[in-house]
Protein backbone atom coordinates (compact mmCIF):
# COMPACT_ATOMS: atom_id res chain seq x y z
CA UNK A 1 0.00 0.00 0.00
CA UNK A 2 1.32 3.66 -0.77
CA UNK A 3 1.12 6.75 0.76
CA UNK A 4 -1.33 7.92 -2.25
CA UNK A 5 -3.69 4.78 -0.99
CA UNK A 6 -4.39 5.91 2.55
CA UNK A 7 -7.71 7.56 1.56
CA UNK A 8 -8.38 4.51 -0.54
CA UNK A 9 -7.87 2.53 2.07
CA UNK A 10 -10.40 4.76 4.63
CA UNK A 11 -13.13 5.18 2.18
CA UNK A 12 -16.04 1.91 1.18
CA UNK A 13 -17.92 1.54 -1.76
CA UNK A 14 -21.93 2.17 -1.44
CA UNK A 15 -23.78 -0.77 -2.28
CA UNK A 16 -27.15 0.57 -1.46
CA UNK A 17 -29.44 0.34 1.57
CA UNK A 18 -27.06 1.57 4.20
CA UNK A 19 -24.62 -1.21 2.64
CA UNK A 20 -20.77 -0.73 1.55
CA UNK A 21 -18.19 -2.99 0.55
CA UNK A 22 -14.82 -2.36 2.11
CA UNK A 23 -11.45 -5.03 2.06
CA UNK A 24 -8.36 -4.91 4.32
CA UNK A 25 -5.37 -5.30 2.22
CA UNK A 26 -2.29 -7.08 3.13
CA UNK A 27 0.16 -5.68 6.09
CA UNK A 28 3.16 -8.03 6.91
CA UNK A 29 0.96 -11.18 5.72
CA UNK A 30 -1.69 -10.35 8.35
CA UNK A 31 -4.49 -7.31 7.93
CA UNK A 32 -4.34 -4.61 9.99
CA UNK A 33 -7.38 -3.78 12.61
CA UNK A 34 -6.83 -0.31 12.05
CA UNK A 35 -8.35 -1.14 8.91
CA UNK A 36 -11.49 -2.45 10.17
CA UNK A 37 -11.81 0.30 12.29
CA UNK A 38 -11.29 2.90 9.75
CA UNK A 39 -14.04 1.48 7.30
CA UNK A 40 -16.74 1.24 9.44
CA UNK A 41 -16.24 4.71 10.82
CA UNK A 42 -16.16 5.79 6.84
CA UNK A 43 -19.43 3.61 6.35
CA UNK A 44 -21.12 5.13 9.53
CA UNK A 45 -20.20 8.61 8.56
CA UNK A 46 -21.96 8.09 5.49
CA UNK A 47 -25.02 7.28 7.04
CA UNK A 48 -25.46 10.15 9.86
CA UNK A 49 -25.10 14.09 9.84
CA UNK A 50 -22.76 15.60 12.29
CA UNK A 51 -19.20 14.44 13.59
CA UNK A 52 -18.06 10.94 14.66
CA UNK A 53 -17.22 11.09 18.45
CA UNK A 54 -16.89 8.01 19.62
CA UNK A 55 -16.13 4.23 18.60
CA UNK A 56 -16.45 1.03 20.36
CA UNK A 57 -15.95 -1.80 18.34
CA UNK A 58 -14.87 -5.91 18.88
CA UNK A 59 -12.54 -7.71 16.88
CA UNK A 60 -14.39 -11.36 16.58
CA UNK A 61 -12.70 -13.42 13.90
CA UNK A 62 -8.88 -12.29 11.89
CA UNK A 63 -10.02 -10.28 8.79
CA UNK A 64 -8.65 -12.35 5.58
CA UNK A 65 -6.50 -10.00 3.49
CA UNK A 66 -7.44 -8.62 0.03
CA UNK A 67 -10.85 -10.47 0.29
CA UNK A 68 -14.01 -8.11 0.20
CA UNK A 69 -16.01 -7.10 3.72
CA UNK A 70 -19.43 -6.58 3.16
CA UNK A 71 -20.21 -3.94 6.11
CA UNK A 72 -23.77 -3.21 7.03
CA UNK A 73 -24.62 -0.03 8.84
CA UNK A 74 -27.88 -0.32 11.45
CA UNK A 75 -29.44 2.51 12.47
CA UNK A 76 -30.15 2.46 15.87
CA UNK A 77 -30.80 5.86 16.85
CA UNK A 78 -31.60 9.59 14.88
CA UNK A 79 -31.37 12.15 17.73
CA UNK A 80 -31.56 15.78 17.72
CA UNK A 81 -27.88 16.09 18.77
CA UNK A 82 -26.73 12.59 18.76
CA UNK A 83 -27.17 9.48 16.15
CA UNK A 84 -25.82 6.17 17.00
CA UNK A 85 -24.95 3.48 14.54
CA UNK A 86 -23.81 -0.65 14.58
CA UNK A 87 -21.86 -1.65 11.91
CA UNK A 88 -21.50 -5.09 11.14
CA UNK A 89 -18.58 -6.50 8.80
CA UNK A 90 -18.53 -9.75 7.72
CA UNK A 91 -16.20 -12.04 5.21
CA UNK A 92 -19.02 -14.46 3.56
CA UNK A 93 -21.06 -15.94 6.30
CA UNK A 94 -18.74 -14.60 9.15
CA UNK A 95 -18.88 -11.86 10.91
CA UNK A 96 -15.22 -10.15 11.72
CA UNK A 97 -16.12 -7.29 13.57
CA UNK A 98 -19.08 -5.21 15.67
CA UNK A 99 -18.60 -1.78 16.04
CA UNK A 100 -20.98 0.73 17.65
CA UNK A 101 -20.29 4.60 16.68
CA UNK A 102 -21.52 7.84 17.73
CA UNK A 103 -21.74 11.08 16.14
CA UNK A 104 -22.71 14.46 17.26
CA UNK A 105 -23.77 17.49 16.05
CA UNK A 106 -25.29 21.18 17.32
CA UNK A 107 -23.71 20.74 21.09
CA UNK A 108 -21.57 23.51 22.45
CA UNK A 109 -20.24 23.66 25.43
CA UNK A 110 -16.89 25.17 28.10
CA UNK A 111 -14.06 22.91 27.40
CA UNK A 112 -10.37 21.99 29.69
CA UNK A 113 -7.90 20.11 29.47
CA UNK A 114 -5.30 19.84 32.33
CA UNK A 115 -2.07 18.24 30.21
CA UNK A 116 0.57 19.20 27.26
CA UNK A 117 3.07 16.73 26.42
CA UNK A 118 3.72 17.67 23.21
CA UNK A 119 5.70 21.03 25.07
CA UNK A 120 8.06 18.37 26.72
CA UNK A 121 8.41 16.48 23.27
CA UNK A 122 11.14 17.35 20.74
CA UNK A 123 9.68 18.09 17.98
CA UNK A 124 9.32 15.78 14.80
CA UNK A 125 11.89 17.60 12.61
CA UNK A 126 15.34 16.29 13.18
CA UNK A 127 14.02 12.73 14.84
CA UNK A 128 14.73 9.87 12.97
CA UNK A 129 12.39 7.73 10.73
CA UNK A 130 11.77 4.16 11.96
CA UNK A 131 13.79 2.93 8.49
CA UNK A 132 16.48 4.99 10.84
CA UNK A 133 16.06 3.21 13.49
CA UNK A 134 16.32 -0.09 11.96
CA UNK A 135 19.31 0.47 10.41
CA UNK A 136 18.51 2.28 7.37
CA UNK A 137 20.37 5.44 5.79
CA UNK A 138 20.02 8.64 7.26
CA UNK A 139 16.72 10.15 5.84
CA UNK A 140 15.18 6.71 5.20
CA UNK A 141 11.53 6.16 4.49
CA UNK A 142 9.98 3.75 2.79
CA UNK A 143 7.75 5.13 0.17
CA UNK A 144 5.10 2.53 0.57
CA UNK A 145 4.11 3.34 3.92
CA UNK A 146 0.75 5.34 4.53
CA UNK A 147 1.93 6.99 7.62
CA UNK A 148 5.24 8.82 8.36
CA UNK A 149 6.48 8.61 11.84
CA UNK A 150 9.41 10.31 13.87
CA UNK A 151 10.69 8.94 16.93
CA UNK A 152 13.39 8.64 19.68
CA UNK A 153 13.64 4.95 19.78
CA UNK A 154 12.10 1.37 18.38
CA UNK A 155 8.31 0.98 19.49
CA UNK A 156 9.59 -2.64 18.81
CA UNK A 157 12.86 -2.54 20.96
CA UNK A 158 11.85 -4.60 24.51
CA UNK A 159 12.30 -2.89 27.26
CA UNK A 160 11.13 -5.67 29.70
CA UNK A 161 11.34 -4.24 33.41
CA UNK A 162 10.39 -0.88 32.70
CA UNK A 163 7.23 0.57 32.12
CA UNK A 164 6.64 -0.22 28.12
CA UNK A 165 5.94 3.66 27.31
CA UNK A 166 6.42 5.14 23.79
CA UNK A 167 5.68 7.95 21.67
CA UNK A 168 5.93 9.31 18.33
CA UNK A 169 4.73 11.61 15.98
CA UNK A 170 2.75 10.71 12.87
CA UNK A 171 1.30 12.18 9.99
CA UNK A 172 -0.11 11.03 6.37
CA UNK A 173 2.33 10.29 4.07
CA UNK A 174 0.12 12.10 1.62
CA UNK A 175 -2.57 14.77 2.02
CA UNK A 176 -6.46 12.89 2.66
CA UNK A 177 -9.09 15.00 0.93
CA UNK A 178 -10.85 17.64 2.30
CA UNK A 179 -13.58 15.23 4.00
CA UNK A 180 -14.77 15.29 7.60
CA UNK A 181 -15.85 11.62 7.16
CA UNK A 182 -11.98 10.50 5.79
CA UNK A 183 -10.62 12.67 8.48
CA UNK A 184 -12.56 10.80 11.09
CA UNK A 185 -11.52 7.38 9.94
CA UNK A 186 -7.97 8.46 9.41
CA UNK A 187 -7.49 9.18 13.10
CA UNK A 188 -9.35 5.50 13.58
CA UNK A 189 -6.74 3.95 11.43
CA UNK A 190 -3.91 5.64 13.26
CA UNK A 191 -5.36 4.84 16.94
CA UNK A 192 -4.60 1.05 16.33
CA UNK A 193 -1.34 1.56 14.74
CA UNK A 194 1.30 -0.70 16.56
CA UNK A 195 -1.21 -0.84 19.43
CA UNK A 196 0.64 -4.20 20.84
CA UNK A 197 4.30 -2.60 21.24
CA UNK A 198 3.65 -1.41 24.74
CA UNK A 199 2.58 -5.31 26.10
CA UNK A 200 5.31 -6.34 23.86
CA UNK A 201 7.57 -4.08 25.43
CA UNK A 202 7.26 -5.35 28.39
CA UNK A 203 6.34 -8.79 28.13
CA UNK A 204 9.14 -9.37 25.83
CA UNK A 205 10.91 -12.14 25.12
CA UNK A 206 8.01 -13.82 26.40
CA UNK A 207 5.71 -12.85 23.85
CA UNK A 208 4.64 -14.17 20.40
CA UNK A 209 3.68 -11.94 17.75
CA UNK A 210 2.07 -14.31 15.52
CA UNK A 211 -0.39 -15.43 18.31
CA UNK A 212 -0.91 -12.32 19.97
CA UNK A 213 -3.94 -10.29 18.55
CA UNK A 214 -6.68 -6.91 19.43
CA UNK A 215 -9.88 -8.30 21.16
CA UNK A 216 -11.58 -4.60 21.95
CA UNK A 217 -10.89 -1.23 20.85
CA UNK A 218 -12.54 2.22 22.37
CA UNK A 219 -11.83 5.56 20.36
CA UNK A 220 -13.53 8.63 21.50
CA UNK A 221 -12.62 11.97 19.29
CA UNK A 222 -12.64 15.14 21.77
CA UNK A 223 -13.37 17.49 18.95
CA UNK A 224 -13.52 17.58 15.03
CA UNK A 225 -10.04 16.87 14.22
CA UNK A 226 -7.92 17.27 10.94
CA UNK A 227 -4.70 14.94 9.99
CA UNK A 228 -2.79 16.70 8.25
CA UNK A 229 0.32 18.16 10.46
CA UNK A 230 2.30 15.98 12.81
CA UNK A 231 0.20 14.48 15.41
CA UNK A 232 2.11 13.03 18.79
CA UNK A 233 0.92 9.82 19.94
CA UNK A 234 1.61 8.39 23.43
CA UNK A 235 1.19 4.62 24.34
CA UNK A 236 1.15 2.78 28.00
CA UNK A 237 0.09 -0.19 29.30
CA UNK A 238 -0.04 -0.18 32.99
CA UNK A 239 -2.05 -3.66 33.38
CA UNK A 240 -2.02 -7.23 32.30
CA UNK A 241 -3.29 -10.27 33.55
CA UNK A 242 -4.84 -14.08 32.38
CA UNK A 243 -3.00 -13.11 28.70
CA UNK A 244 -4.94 -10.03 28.53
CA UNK A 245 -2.80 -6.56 28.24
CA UNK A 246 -4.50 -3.06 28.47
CA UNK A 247 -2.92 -0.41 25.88
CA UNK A 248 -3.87 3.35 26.74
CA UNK A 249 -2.92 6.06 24.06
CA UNK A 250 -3.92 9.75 23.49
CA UNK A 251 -3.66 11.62 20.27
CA UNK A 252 -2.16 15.62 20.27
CA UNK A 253 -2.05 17.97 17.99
CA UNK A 254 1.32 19.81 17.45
CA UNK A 255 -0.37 23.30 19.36
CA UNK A 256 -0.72 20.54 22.23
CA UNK A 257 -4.53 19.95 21.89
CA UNK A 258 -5.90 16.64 22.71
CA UNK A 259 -7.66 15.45 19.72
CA UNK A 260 -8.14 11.55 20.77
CA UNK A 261 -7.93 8.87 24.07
CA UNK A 262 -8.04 5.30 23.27
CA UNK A 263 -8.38 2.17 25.04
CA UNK A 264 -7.36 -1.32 23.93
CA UNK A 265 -7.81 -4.99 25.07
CA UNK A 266 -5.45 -7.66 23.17
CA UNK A 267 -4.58 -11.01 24.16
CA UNK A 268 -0.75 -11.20 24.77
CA UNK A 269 0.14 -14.98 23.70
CA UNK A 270 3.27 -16.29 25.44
CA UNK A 271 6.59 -17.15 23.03
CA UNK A 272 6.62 -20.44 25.15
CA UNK A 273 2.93 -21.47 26.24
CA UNK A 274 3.21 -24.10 29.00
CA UNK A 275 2.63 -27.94 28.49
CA UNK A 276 -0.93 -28.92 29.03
CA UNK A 277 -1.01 -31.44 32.10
């Protein structure tokens, strides 16, 4: 997938009757949840007036890459300020995800917010790419990736024994369209974006990528948000237990608004399961 293909990517195709067709493409042999999430908040947003502000969704079954998802948007409610809607996305006769959104329009009201990271952060010019990182050449990105990121060091580097925490700034390799609803689903995509580092991080070496996977995923959008500058986003997990890891991130906005929290339930499979008996 290229940079040009984000929006592609985000939007669905209308298929009538509140119906869209949508398909996660290929991302290291696996899809990519982000994906799943991004889609259905494009196929909800095409249903309902207003902004999306919130997203709940489950992931039930591993989306099969380049296949088609038929997604189904349900109705549920049409309020005078706030519209809620289920999406259902399915692969043939199974369903791969539930996801409940909410979207608001017509409310004003005061507004705080009591933290600023991003005034404590370096800022993304002059950090390395993650092509850096990994031993690349100075300056290194790859041109098929949708996002560009800057950071300090490897999401992917263990840090077992400390607390897991990373952060890094992000931003669309090329510009999305001027549309609310892409927008919206853009900042869905990116809240699920390496979402398993932090339990990896700390769980390492005891932890197995290829059996480790996103059960729940909460996204609630403080205010109608644009991605197109440098957005910093910070990742901890303070909580694991029975193979389950908890994965808190917000989203800021380089003047050091808070555009997005997130919460996120995977199961964290162990490199070396124990021996049944």
């Amino acid at each position: 997938m290229s940079g040009a293909d984000l929006a592609a990517c985000l939007d669905v195709v209308a298929r009538g009757d509140d119906r869209f067709e949508g398909g996660a493409q290929s991302f290291d042999g696996r899809s990519f949840g982000g994906e799943v999430l991004a889609q259905a908040a494009t196929a909800a947003g095409r249903t309902a007036e207003g902004h999306l502000h919130s997203l709940h969704g489950y992931f039930l079954r591993a989306v099969a890459p380049d296949v088609p998802v038929a997604i189904t948007v349900d109705r549920l409610r049409e309020g005078r300020r706030i519209a809620h809607r289920r999406v259902t996305l399915a692969q043939g006769e199974r369903t791969v995800a539930e996801i409940l959104t909410s979207h608001q329009r017509g409310i004003r009201g005061a507004s705080y917010q009591d933290t600023n990271p991003v005034a404590t952060r370096p800022p993304p010019e002059g950090l390395p790419t993650p092509r850096e990182l990994d031993g690349g050449e100075p300056g290194a990105e790859a041109e098929d990736d949708p996002l560009q990121m800057r950071l300090q060091e490897p999401w992917w580097q263990p840090n077992p024994g400390g607390d897991g925490a990373w952060w890094t700034w992000v931003r669309p390799s090329r510009p999305l369209p001027d549309d609310p609803v892409l927008h919206a689903a853009a900042l869905a995509y990116v809240s699920d974006w390496g979402s398993l580092g932090v339990p990896q991080r700390r769980l390492a070496p005891d932890f197995a990528w290829d059996r480790s996977t996103s059960l729940d995923h909460a996204l609630w959008l403080h205010q109608p948000a644009r991605f197109e500058d440098w957005l910093l986003m910070e990742s901890t997990s303070d909580v694991a237990a029975e193979g389950r890891a908890l994965t808190t991130r917000t989203l800021w906005s380089r003047e050091g608004v808070r555009l997005a929290s997130v919460l996120q339930e995977s199961i964290c499979a162990p490199a070396h399961p124990p021996e049944d008996g």
